[in-house]
Protein backbone atom coordinates (compact mmCIF):
# COMPACT_ATOMS: atom_id res chain seq x y z
CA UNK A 1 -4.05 -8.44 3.33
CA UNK A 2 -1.94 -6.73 5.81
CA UNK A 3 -3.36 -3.11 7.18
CA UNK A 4 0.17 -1.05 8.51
CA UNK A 5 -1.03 2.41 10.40
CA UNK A 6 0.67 5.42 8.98
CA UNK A 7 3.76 6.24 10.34
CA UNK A 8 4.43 10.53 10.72
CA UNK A 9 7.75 11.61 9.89
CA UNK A 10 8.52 14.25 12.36
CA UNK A 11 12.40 15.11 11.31
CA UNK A 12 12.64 17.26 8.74
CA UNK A 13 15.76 14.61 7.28
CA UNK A 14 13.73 11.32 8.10
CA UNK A 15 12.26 9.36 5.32
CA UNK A 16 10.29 6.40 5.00
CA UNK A 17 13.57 4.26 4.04
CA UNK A 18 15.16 5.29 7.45
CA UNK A 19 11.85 3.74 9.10
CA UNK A 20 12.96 0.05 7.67
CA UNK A 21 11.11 -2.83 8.29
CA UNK A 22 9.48 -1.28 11.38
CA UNK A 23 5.87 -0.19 9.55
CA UNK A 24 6.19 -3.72 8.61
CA UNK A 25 6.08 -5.79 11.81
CA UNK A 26 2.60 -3.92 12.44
CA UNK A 27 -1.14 -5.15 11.22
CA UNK A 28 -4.01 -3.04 12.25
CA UNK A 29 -6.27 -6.02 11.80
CA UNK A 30 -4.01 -7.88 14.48
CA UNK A 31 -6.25 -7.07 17.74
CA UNK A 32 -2.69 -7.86 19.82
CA UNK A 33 -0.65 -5.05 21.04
CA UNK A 34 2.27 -3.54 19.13
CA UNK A 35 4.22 -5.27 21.92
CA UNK A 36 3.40 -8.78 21.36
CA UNK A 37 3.39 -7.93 17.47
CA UNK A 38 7.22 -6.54 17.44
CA UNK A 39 8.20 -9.44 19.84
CA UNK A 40 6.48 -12.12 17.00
CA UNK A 41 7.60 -10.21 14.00
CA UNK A 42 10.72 -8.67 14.62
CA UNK A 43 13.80 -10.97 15.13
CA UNK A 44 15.19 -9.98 18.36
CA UNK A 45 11.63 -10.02 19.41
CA UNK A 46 10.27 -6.93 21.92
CA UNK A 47 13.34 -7.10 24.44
CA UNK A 48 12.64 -3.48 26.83
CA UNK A 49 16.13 -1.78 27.95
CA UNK A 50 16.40 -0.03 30.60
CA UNK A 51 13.01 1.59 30.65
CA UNK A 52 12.78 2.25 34.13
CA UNK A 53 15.25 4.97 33.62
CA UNK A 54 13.83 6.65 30.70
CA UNK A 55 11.98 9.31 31.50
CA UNK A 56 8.75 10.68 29.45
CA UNK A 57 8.57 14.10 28.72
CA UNK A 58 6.20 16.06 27.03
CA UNK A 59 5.89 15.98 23.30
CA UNK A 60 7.06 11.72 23.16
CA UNK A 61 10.49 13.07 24.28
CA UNK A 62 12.73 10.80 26.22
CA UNK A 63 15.23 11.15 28.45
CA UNK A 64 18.08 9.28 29.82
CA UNK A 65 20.22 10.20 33.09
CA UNK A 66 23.74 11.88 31.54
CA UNK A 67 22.27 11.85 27.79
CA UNK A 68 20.75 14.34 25.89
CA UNK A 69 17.10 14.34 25.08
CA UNK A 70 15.64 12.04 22.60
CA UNK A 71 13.94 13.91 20.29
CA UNK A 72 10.85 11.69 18.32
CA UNK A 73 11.68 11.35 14.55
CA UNK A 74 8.59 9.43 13.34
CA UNK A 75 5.19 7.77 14.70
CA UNK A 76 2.36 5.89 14.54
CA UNK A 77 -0.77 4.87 16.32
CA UNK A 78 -1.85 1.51 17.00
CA UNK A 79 -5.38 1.79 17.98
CA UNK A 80 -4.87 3.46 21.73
CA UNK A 81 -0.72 2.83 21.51
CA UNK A 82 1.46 5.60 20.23
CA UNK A 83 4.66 4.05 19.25
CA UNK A 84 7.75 6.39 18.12
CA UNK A 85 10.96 5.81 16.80
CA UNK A 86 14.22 8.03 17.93
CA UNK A 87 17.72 8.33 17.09
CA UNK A 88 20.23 5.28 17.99
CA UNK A 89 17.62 3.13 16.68
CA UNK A 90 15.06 3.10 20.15
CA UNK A 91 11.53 2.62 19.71
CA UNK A 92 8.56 3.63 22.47
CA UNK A 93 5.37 1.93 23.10
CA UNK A 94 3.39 4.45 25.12
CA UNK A 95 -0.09 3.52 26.93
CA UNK A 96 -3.33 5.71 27.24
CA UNK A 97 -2.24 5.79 30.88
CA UNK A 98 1.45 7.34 29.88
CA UNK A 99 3.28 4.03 30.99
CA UNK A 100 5.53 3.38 28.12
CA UNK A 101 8.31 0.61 27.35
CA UNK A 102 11.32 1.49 25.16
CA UNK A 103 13.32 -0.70 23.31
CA UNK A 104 16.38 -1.39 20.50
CA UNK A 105 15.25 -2.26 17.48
CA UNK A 106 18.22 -1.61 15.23
């Protein structure tokens, strides 16, 4: 049986429908990271865009040069991964280290 982690709705408008298949494409008791589990699971596979110009700030926000800030609107843990969904449909994957990959997953 499938183990999803618990995702944390952080908007006060988000619900779990607006978090789609996403808690779907991850299994806790799948020792891979959420990285190689989106890219297996999720049709367009884990494809990172233009993540060497987000910038991480604190709190999981995101920001992109001449946009506003992304704001997190839900999140979950996978083991030592913290992955968070924002608007426009962008998903992190942030390491213990504070590396972090962002992708579309719309």
């Amino acid at each position: 049986m499938t183990k999803h982690p618990a995702w944390v709705l952080l908007h006060r408008r988000m619900t779990a429908h607006h978090l789609g298949f996403l808690p779907g494409f991850l299994d806790e008791d799948d020792k891979r990271s959420a990285r190689e589990q989106f890219n297996e699971r999720y049709v367009s596979g884990w494809m990172p865009t233009l993540g060497d110009k987000f910038k991480a700030l604190s709190n999981y926000r995101l920001k992109y040069p001449g946009d506003p800030v992304l704001i997190p609107l839900a999140m979950t843990k996978l083991r030592d991964e913290v992955i968070v969904l924002y608007e426009s449909e962008f998903v992190a994957i942030f390491q213990p280290d504070g590396t972090f990959e962002v992708a579309r997953m719309d």
